[in-house]
Structure formats: C-alpha cells, structure tokens
Protein backbone atom coordinates (compact mmCIF):
# COMPACT_ATOMS: atom_id res chain seq x y z
CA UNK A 1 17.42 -1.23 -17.93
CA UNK A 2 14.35 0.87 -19.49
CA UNK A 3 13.85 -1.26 -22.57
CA UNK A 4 13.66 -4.53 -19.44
CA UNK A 5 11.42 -2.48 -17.75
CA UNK A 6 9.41 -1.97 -20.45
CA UNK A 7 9.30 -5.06 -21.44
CA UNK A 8 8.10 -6.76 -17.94
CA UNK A 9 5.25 -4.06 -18.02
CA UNK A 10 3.58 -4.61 -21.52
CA UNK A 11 3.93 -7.89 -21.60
CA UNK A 12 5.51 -9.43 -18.50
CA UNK A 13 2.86 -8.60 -15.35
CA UNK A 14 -0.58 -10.19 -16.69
CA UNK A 15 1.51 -13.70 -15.56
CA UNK A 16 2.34 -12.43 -12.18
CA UNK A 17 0.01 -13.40 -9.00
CA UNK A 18 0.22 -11.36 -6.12
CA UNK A 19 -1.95 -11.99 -2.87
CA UNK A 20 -2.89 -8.75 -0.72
CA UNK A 21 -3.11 -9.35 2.69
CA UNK A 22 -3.98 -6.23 4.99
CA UNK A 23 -6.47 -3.09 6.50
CA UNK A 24 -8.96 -2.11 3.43
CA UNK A 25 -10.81 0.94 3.33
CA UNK A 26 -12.85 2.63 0.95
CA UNK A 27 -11.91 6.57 0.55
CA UNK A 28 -14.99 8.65 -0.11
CA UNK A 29 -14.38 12.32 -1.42
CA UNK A 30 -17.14 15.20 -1.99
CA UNK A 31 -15.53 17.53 -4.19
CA UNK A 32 -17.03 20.96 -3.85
CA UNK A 33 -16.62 25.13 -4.06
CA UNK A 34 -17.03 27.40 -1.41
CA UNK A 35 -18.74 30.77 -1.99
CA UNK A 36 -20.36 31.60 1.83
CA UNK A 37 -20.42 31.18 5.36
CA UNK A 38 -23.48 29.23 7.09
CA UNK A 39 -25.80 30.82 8.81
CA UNK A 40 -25.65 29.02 11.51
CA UNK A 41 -22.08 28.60 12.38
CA UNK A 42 -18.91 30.46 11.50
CA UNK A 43 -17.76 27.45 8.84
CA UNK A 44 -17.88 27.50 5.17
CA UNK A 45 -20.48 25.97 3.13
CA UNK A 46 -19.31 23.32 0.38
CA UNK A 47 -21.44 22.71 -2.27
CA UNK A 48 -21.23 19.62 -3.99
CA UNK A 49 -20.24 19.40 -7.71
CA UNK A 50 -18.76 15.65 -7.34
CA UNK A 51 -18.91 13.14 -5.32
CA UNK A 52 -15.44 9.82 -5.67
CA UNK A 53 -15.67 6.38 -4.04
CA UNK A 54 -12.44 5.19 -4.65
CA UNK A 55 -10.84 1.81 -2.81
CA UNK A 56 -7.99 2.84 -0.20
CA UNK A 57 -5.50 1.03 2.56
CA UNK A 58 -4.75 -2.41 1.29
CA UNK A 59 -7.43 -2.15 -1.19
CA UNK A 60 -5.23 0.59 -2.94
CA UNK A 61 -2.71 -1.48 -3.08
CA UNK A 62 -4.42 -4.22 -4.88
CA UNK A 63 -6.22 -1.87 -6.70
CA UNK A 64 -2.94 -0.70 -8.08
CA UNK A 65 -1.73 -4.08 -9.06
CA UNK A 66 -5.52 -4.38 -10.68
CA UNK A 67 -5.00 -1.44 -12.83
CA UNK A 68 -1.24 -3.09 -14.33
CA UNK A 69 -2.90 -6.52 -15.47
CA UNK A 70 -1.78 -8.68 -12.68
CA UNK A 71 -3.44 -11.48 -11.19
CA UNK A 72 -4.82 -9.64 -8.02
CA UNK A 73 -6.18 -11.16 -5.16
CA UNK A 74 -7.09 -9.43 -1.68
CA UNK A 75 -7.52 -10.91 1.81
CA UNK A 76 -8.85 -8.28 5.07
CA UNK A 77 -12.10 -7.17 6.53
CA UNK A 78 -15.31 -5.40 5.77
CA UNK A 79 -18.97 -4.79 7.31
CA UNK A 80 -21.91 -5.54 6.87
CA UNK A 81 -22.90 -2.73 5.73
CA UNK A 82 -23.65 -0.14 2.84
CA UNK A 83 -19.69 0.75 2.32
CA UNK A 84 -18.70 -2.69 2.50
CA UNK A 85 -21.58 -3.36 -0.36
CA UNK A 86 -19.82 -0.38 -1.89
CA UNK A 87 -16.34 -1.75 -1.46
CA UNK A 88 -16.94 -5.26 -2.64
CA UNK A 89 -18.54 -4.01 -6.06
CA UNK A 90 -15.03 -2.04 -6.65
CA UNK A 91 -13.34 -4.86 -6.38
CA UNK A 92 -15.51 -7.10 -8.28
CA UNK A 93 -15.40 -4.50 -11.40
CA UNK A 94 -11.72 -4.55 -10.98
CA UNK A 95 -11.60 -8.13 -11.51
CA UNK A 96 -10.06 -8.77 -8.20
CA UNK A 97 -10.42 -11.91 -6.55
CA UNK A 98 -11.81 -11.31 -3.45
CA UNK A 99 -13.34 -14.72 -2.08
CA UNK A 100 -11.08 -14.62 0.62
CA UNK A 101 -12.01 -11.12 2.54
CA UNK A 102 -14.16 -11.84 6.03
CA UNK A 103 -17.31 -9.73 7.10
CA UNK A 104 -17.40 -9.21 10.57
CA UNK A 105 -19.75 -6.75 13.03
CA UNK A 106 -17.25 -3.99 13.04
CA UNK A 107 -17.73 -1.11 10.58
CA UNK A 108 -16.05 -1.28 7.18
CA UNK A 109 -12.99 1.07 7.66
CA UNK A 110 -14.23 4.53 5.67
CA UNK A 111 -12.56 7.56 5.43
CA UNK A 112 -14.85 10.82 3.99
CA UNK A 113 -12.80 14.02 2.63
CA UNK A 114 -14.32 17.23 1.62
CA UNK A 115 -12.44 19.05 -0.57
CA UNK A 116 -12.58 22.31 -2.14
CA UNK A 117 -10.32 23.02 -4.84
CA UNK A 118 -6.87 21.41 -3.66
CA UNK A 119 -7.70 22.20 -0.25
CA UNK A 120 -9.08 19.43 2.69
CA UNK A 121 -11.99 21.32 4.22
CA UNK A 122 -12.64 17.92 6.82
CA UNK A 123 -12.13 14.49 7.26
CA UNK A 124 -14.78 11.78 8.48
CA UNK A 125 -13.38 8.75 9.63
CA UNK A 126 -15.65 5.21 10.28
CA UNK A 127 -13.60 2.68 11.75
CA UNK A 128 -13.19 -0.06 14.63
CA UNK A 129 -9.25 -0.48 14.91
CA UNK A 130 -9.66 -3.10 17.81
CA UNK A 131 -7.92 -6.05 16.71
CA UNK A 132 -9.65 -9.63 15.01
CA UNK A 133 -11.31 -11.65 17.31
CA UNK A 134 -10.23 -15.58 17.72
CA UNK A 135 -12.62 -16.57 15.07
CA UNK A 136 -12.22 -14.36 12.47
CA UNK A 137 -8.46 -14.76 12.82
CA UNK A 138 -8.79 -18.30 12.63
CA UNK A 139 -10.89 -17.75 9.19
CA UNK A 140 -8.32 -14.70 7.35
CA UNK A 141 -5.87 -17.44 7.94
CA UNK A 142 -7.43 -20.77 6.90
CA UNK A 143 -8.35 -18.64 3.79
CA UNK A 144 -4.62 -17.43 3.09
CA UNK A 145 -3.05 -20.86 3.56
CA UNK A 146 -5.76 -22.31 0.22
CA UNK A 147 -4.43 -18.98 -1.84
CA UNK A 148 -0.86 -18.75 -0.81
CA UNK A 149 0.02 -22.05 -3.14
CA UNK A 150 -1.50 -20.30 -5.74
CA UNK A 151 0.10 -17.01 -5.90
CA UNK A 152 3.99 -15.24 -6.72
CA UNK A 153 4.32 -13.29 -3.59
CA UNK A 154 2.51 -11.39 -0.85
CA UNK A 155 1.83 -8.03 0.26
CA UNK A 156 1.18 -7.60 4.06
CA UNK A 157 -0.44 -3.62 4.05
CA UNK A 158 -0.70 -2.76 7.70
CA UNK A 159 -2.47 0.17 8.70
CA UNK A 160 -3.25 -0.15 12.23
CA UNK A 161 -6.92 -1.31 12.05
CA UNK A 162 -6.65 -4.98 13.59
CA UNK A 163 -5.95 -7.03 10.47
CA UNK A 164 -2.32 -7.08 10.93
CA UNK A 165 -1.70 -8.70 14.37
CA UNK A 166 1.40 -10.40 15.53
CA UNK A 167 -0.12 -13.71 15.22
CA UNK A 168 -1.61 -13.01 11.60
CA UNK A 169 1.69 -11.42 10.63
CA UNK A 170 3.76 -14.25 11.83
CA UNK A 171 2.19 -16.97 10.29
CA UNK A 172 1.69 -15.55 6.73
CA UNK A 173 5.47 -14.69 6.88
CA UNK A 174 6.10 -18.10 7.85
CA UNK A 175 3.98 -19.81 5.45
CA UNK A 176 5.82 -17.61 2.84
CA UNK A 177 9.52 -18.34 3.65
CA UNK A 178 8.54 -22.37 3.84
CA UNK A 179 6.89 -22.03 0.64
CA UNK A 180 10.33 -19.75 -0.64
CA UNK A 181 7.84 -16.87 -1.64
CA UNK A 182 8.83 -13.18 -1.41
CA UNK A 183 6.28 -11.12 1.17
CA UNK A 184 6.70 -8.05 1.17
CA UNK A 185 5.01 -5.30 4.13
CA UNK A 186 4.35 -1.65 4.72
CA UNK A 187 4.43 -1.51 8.13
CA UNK A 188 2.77 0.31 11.14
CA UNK A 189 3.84 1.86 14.08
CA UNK A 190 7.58 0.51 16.17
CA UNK A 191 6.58 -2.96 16.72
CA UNK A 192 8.65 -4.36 13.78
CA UNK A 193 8.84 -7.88 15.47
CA UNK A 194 5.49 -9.00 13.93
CA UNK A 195 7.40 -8.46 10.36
CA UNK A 196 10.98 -10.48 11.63
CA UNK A 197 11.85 -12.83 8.82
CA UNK A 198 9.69 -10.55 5.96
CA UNK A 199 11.43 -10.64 2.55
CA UNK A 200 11.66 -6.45 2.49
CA UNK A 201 10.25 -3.90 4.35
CA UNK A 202 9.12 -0.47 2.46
CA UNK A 203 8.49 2.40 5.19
CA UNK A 204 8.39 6.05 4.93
CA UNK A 205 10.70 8.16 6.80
CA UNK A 206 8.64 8.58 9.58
CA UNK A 207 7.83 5.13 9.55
CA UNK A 208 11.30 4.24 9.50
CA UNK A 209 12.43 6.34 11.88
CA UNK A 210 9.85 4.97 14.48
CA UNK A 211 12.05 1.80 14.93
CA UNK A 212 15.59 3.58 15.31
CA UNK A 213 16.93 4.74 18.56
CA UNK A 214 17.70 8.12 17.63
CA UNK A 215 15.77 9.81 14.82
CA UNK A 216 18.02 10.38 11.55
CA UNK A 217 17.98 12.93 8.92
CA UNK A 218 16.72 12.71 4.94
CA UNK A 219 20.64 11.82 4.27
CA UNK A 220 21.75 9.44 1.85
CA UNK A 221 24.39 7.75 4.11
CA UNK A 222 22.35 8.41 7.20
CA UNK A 223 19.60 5.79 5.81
CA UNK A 224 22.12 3.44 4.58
CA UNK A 225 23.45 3.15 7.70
CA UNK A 226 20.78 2.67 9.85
CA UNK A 227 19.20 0.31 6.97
CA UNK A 228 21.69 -2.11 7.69
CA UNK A 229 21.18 -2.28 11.22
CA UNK A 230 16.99 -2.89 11.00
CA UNK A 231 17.69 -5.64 8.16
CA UNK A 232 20.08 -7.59 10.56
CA UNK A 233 17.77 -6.98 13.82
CA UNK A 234 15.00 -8.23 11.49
CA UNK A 235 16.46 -10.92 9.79
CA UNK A 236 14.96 -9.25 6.05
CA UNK A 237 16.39 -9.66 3.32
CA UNK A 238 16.31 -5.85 2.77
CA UNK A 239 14.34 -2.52 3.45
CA UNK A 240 13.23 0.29 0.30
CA UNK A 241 12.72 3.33 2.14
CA UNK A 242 10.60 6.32 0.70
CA UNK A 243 12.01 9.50 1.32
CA UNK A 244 9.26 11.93 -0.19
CA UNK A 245 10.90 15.09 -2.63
CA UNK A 246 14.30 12.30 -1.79
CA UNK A 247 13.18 10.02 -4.04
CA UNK A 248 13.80 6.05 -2.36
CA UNK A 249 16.54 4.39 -0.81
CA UNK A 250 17.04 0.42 -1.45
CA UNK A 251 18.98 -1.46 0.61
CA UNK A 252 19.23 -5.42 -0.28
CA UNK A 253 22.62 -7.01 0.58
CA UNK A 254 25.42 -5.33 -1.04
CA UNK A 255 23.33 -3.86 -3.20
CA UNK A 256 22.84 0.10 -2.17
CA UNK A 257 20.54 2.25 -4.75
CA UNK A 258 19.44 5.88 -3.60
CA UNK A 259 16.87 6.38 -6.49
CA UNK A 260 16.00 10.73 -6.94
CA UNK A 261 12.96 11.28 -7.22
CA UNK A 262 11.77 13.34 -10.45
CA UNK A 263 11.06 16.92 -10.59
CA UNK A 264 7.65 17.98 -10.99
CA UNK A 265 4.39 19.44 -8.74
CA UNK A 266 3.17 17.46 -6.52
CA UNK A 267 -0.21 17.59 -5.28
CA UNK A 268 -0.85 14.92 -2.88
CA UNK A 269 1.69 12.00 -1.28
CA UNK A 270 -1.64 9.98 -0.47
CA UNK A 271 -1.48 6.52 -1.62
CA UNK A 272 1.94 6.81 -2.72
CA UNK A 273 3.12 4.14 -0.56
CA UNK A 274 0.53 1.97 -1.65
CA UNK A 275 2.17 2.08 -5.44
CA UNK A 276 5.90 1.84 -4.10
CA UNK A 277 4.83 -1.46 -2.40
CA UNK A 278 2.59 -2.85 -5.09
CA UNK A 279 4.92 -2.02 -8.19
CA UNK A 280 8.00 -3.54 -6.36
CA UNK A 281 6.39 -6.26 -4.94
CA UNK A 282 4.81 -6.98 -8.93
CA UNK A 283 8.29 -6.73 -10.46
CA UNK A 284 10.10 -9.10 -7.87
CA UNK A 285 7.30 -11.28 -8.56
CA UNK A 286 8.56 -11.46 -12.25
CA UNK A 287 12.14 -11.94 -11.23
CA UNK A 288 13.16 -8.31 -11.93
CA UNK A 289 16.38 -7.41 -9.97
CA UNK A 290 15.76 -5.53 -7.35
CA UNK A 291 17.46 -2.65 -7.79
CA UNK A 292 15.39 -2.42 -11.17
CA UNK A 293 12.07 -3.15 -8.77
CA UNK A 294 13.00 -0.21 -6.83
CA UNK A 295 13.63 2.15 -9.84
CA UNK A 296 10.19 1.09 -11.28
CA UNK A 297 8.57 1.72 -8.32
CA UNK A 298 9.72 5.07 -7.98
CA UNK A 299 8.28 6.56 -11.50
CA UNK A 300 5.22 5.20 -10.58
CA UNK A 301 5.19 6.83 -7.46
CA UNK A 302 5.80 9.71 -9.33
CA UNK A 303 3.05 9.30 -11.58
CA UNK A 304 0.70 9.39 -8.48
CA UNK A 305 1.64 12.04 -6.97
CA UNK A 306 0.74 14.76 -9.07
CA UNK A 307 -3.26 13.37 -8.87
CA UNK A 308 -5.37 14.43 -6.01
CA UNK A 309 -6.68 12.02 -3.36
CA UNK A 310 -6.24 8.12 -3.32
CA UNK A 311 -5.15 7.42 -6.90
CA UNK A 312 -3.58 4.29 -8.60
CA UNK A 313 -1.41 3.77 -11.92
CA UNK A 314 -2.33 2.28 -15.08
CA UNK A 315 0.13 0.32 -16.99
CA UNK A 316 -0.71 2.89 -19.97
CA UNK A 317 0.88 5.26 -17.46
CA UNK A 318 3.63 3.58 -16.22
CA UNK A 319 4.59 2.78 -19.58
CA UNK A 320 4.30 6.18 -20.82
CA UNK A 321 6.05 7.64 -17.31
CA UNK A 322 9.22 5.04 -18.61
C-alpha cells in the first residue's frame, strides 16, 4: 500500500482536477511577545514581530490541493475590498484557477488572530454569514455547471457563511451524480439534507454527532454503528469521520477502516479538516481505493497538525510523512 501511495503522490496527482466549491476566508495572524500591561486598560500589550496572511475555509482546502500539484480550481465569494484584493493574489500565486469566484457587497469573510508564543491572545472576525442572494446564486451556479465537465471530482467546504445553501448544495450534487463524478463535503451544522445523495461525507466528531439522536462516544464500534445509519438516511455512498488524538474512521460499504492516528505533539487541529477532505477527495480522484484515500489522508493530517495556525501540506511533505 505505501509504495501505491507513493507512487500516486510523486507522480500520480499533477493529472487530477478537483473543483472547490464552498465559504473562503483569508486567516490573518500578528505574531507577537508580550512583556507589559497597557496603561490604559488591564490587557497585555503584543508587540508585533510578524505579521501571516494565509488563505483559510474553502480556500484552505484548495490551497492544500495547490501545494500537491493538482489541477485546482475554486468557486465561493469575496468583497470588494482590500482582503478580497489580498485573497485573490494568494490564489493567483498558487496557480489556482479562480475565474469562477463571485464578488458581491458583503465583506470578504476574514478572520484576525493575535498570537503570542503558542498562545491566542484574540480573535477578530469580518464576516456577513447571511445567505447568497437570487442573483449571485444564479451566477456561483451558471459558473460551476461550465467547470464541472472539466474537472475529476468536487469538494463542497461548508462553513456556515451563505455559500452553501440547500439550493446550491443540491444542484452541484446533482450535477455531479448525472455526470458520475465523486463530490465530496465537510459539512455544517444538523441540516444534512442539503448533502442527501453526496458521494462521502467527512465530519468531525462534533460535527458528526450533531446529526445523531443521542450523542456517542470516541468508540470504534460506537461510530461504526451510527455511520451506517447516516449513510442509509443520506443515501452516501459513505462517511470518513475524524476523531482528533483517534485518528479517522471510514465507513464505505462493507468496507470498515478505523485508521490511529500517529503519536506526536500537536500544536493546533486548525485546518486539519481542510487536508482530510482535500487529500481524500485528490486520491479518489486518481482511482485510489478508498480505504487507501482514507489512510493518506490521515498522515497528512498529521503532518498539519504539529504547525501553528491555518497550514497546508506539500507533496515534499506528504511524501516524506509516507
């Protein structure tokens, strides 16, 4: 299985094409020390030895898929405005297609961290979640449908900031399944009917447990169980589940795989889902088995991880993590 995996990625992702459809944000961090107290409050005073613009959300994602040589291309929402100038040039250096985002009036979804040593002093977050308007719904999905014939599969990253309706949701899965492509979401809150039909699912935990009746433990059989029952009241074709310090669970037919996640210090779980989705959504694309897709997604998780703040893998790390 390693030398396979291997294989795929040094040589077999630059032919996959993978379409990101979801909420992008860019993550801004001001990395600092604290010595003193202000003056003129009772809160500490950060000063500034580095300031990180990094791409986050759905941007991660693609950013991720950027970084391992595939064919990336992103679909979502941005302002007009000095972040989404700021955004757009990431991508563009990435070498991410990007033609089909839409600018709108709301605010390009930003997130500001200070951060002193390992430690989040504050976060700032700029952001209208309200859901897409008639007309720019009616543009995100005019511009999927001229990609979607184009690409290997499709990533739906939902994070709750109006990209990812039920009507957008619906028809990109729909579009997919006609056109026998895998999609592939990280979902958002307990309305899991916008997904029904999706090829897998990959939640958290928490996100998973958001859908069940009654909340379950971090147990092997315990997720297997309850996997089962989502994939049938879904219709999926399967669910990989991330279980933090538990490693993943994938669930895909008969085909059970509790992957253990490897021992080491871990820093920061942010953006972590971001890489499960993108590396197992990559390797299906080049007709990996799953259970493979899974395990490959999982050392790259682990890979990100140990970095601090938004971070995303490099196939010279991936390959070196194998």
């Amino acid at each position: 299985m390693i030398d396979e995996l291997k294989n795929f990625v040094a040589d077999g992702i630059p032919a996959c094409k993978i379409l990101v459809v979801g909420d992008v944000m860019l993550d801004k961090y001001y990395f600092g020390e604290v010595t003193r107290i202000s003056p003129e409050a009772p809160v500490p005073i950060a000063h500034v030895l580095e300031v990180r613009e990094t791409l986050g959300g759905a941007a991660n994602v693609a950013h991720n898929l950027a970084l391992l040589g595939c064919q990336t291309s992103i679909i979502g929402q941005v302002g007009r405005d000095n972040h989404g100038e700021i955004f757009l040039s990431k991508l563009k250096s990435l070498g991410v297609n990007f033609s089909g985002m839409i600018q709108t009036s709301k605010p390009t979804t930003t997130k500001i961290r200070v951060i002193s040593g390992h430690q989040q002093m504050i976060r700032l977050d700029f952001e209208d979640a309200s859901e897409l308007d008639i007309s720019a719904t009616d543009e995100l999905l005019k511009n999927f449908s001229a990609q979607l014939p184009n690409v290997d599969a499709v990533i739906i990253s939902d994070y709750g900031k109006g990209v990812c309706t039920k009507k957008i949701c619906r028809e990109i899965i729909s579009a997919c399944r006609a056109q026998k492509k895998s999609v592939v979401v990280d979902p958002k809150g307990d309305n899991w009917q916008k997904y029904f039909d999706a090829s897998f699912i990959t939640p958290n935990l928490k996100e998973f447990n958001a859908v069940l009746p009654k909340k379950i433990p971090n147990v092997d059989a315990e997720i297997e169980n309850s996997a089962r029952k989502v994939i049938d009241e879904f219709n999926l074709r399967g669910l990989v589940v991330t279980r933090s310090a538990e490693g993943l669970t994938l669930v895909d037919g008969e085909k059970i795989s509790h992957v253990k996640a490897r021992a080491q210090e871990v820093f920061d779980v942010s953006g972590a889902g971001d890489t499960v989705i993108a590396v197992f959504a990559l390797a299906l694309a080049g007709k990996i088995d799953s259970e493979f897709a899974a395990y490959l997604a999982n050392v790259a998780a682990g890979v990100v991880v140990a970095k601090v703040g938004t971070y995303a893998v490099s196939r010279d790390e991936l390959l070196n993590a194998l």
